[in-house]
Structures are given as C-alpha cells and as structure tokens.
N, C-alpha and C. Protein backbone atom coordinates (compact mmCIF):
# COMPACT_ATOMS: atom_id res chain seq x y z
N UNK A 1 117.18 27.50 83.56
CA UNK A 1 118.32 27.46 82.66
C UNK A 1 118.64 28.88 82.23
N UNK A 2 120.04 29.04 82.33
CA UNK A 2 120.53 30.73 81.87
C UNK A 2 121.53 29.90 80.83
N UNK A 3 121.30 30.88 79.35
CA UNK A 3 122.26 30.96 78.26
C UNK A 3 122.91 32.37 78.58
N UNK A 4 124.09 32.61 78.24
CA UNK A 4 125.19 33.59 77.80
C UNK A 4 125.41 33.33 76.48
N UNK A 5 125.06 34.16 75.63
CA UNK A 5 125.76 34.33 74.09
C UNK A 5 126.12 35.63 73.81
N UNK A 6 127.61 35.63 72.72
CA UNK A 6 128.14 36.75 72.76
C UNK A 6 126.96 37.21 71.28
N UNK A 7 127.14 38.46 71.16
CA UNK A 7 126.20 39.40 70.13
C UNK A 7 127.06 38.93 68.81
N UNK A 8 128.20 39.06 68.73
CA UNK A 8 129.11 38.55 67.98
C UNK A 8 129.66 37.55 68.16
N UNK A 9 129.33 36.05 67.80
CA UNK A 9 130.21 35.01 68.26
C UNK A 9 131.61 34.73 67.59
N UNK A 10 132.50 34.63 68.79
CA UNK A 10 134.09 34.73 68.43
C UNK A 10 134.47 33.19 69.21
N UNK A 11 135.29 32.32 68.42
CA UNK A 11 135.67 31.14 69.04
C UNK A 11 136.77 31.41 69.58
N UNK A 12 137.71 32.89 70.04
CA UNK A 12 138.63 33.41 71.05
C UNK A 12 137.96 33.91 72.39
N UNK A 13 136.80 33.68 72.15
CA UNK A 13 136.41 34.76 73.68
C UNK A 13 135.88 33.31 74.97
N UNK A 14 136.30 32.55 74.90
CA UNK A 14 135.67 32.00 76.61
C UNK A 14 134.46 32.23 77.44
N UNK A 15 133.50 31.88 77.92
CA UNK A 15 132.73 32.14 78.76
C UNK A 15 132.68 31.42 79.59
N UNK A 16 131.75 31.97 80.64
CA UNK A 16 131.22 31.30 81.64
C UNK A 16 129.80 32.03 82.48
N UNK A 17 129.06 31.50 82.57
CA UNK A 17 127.52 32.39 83.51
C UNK A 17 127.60 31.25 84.98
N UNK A 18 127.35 31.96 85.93
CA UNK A 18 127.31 31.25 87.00
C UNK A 18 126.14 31.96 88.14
N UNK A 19 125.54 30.90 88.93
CA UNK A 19 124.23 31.74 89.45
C UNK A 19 124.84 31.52 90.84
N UNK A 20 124.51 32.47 91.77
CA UNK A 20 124.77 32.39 93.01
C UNK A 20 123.86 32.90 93.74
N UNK A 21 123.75 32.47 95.03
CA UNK A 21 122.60 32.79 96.42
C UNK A 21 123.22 34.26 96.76
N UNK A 22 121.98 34.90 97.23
CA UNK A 22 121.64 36.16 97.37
C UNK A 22 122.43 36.46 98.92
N UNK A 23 122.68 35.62 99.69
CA UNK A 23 123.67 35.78 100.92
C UNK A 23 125.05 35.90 100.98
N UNK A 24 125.78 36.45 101.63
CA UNK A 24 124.77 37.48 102.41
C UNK A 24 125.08 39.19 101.55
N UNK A 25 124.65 38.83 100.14
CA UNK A 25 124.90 40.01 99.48
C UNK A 25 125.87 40.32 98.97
N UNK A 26 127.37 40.16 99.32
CA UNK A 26 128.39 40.47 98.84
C UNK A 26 129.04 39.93 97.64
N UNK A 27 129.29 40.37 97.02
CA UNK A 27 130.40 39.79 95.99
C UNK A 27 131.55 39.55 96.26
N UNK A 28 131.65 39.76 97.17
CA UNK A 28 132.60 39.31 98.11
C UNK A 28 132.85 38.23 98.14
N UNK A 29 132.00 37.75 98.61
CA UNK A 29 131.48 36.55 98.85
C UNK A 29 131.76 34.92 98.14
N UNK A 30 131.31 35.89 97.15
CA UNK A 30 130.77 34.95 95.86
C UNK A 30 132.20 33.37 95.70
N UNK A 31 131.83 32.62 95.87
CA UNK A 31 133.25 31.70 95.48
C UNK A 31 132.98 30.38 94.78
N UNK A 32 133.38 29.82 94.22
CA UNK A 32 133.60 28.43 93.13
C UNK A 32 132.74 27.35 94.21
N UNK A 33 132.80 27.71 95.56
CA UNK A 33 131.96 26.52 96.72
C UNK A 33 130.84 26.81 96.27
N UNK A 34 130.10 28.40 96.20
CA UNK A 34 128.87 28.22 96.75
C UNK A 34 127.89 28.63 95.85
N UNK A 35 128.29 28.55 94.63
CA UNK A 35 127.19 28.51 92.98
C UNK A 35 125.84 27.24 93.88
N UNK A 36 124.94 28.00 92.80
CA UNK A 36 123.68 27.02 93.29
C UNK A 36 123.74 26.71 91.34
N UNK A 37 124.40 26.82 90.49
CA UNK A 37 124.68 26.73 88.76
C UNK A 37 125.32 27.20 88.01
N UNK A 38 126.06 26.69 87.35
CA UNK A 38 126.92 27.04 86.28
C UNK A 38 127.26 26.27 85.21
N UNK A 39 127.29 27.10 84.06
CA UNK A 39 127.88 26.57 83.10
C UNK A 39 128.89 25.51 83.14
N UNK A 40 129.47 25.71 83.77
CA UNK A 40 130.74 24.40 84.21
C UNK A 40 132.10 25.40 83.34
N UNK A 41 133.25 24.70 83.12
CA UNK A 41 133.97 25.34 82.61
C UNK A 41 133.98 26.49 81.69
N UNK A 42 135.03 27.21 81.86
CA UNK A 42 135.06 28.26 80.52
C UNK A 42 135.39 27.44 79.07
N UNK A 43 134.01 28.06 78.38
CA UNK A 43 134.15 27.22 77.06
C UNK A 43 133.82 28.54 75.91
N UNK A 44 134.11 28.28 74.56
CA UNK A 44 134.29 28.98 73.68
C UNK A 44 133.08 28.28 72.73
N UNK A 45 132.00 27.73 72.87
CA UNK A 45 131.31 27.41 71.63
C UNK A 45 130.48 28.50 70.59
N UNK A 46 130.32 28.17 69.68
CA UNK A 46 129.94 29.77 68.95
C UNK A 46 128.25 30.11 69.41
N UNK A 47 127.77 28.86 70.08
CA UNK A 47 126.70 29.12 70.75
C UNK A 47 126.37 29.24 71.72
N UNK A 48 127.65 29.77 72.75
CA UNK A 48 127.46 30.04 73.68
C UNK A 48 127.18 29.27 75.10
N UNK A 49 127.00 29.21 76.34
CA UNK A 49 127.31 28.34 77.48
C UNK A 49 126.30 28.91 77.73
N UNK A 50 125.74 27.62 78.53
CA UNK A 50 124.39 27.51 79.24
C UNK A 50 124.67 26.71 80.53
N UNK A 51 123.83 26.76 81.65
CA UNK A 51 123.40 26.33 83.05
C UNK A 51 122.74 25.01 82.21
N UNK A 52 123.03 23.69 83.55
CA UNK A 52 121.74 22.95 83.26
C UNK A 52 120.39 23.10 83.67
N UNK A 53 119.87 22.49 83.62
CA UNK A 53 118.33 23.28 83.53
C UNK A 53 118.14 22.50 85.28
N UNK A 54 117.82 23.51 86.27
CA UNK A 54 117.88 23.88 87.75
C UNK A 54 116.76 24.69 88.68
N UNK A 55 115.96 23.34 89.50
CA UNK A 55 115.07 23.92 90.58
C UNK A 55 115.93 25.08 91.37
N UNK A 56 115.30 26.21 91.73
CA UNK A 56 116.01 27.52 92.73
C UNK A 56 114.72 27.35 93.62
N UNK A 57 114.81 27.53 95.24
CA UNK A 57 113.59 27.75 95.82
C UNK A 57 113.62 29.60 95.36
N UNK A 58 112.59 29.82 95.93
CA UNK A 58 112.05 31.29 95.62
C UNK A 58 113.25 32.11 96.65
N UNK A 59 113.48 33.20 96.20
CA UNK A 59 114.38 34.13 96.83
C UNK A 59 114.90 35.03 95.69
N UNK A 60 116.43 35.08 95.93
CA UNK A 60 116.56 36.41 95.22
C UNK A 60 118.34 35.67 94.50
N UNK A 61 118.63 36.00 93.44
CA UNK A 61 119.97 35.17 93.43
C UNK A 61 121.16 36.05 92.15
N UNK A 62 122.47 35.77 92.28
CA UNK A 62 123.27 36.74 91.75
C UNK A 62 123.53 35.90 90.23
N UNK A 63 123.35 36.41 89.09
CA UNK A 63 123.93 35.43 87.88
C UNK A 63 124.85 36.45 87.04
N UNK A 64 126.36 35.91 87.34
CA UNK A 64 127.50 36.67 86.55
C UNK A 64 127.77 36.00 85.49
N UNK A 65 127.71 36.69 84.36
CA UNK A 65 128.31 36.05 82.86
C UNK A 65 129.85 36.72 83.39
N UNK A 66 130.73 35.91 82.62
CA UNK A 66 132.11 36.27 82.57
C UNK A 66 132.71 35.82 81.46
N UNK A 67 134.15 36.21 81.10
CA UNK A 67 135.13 35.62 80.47
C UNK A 67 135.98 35.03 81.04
N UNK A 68 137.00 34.32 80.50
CA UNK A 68 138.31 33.76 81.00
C UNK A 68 139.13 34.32 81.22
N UNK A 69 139.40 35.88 79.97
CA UNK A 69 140.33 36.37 79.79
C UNK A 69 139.79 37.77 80.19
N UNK A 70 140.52 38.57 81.08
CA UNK A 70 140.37 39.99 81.87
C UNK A 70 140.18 40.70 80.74
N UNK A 71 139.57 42.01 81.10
CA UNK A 71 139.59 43.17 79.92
C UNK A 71 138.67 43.06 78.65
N UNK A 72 137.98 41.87 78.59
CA UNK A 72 137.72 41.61 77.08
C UNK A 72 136.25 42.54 77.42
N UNK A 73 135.83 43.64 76.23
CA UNK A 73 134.50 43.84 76.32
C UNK A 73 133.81 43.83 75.33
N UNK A 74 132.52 43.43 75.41
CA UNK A 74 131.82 42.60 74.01
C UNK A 74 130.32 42.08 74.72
N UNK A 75 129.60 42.68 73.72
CA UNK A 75 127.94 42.89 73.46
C UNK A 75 127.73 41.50 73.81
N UNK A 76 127.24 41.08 74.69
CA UNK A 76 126.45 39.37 74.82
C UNK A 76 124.76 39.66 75.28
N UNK A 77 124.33 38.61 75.24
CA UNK A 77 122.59 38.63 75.57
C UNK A 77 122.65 37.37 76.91
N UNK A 78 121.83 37.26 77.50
CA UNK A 78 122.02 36.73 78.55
C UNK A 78 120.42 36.20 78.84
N UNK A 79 119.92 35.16 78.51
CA UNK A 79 118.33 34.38 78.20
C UNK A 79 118.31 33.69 79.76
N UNK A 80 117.01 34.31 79.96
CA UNK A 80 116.47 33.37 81.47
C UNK A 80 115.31 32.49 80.99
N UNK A 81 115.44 30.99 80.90
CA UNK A 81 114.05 30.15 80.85
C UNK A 81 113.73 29.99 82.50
N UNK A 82 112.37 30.34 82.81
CA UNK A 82 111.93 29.93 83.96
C UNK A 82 110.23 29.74 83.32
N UNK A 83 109.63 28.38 84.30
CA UNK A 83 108.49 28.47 84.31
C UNK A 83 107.64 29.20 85.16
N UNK A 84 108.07 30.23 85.94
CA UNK A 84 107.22 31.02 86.53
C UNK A 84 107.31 32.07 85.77
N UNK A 85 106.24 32.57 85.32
CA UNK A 85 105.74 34.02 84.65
C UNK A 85 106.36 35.29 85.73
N UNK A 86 106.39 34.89 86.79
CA UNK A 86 106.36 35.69 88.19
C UNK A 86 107.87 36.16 88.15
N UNK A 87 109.06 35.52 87.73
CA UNK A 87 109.70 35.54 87.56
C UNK A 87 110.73 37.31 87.12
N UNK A 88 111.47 38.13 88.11
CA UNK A 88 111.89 39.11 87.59
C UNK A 88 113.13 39.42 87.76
N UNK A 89 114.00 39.89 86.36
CA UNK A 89 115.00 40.10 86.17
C UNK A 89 115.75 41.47 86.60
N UNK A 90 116.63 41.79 87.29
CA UNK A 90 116.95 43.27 87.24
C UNK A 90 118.60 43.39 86.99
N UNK A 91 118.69 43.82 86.42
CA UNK A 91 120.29 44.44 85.64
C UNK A 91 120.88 44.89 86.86
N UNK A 92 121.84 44.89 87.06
CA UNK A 92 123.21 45.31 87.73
C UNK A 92 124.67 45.66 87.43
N UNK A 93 124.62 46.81 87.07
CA UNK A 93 126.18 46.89 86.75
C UNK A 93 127.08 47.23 88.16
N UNK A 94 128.34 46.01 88.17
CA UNK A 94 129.09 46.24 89.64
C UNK A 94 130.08 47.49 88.68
C-alpha cells in the first residue's frame, strides 16, 4: 500500500499515486493500461489517496504521485507499507 499526502492539506489540490512495472523503463511508456496500482481516481480528501493494499512479485517498479491540475507545486510525503524489511526506496526526480 502507497499513501500520497499533501504536507499541507488543501481540499483544491487533487491527487493521484499510481505504481507501474519497471518495463521497459520509459516513461514513455507509462499508460492508464499498464498500472500494476492506483489510487483510482483523482480525489481531494484532506487525507490524502492511497493504493489498495497489493501483492508486487519482486522486481523493480515506477510510483508517480500526481495532481489533476498542471503546475501545482506543493510539499507532499509519500508512505510505503511493505512487509518486506528488504524492501528499498530510491527518489527520482524526472
């Protein structure tokens, strides 16, 4: 399960987090078919949008928080529950 919450919660800002397979790398790529999870719609709750809680086999995988609305920029935290300890996160700014 991945939460997105904004640092400041605003009931104007929209979200959405969506996880995607590591193939074949591109962001390119990336499209509404081939999420392996997501939040589901862009929603505005003041607590923020979460994944349902989702087996991944082991590999490597892309998770974009977004907005609805272009341009918006704003402090969010972004929570990974996994039961593997093994488990590692690495930041990416595109």
């Amino acid at each position: 399960r991945i939460r997105l919450q904004l640092i400041r919660p605003s009931s104007s800002v929209s979200l959405n987090v969506t996880v995607y397979p590591d193939y074949p790398a591109s962001v390119d790529s990336m499209t509404s078919h081939n999420h392996v999870a997501t939040s589901g719609p862009y929603d505005d709750p003041i607590t923020g949008v979460a994944t349902p809680l989702t087996s991944l086999p082991k590999g490597r995988y892309w998770v974009v928080p977004s907005t609805y609305n272009p341009g918006i920029q704003c402090g969010f935290q972004l929570i990974v529950f996994s039961t593997l300890a093994s488990t590692e996160i690495i930041p990416k700014q595109l």
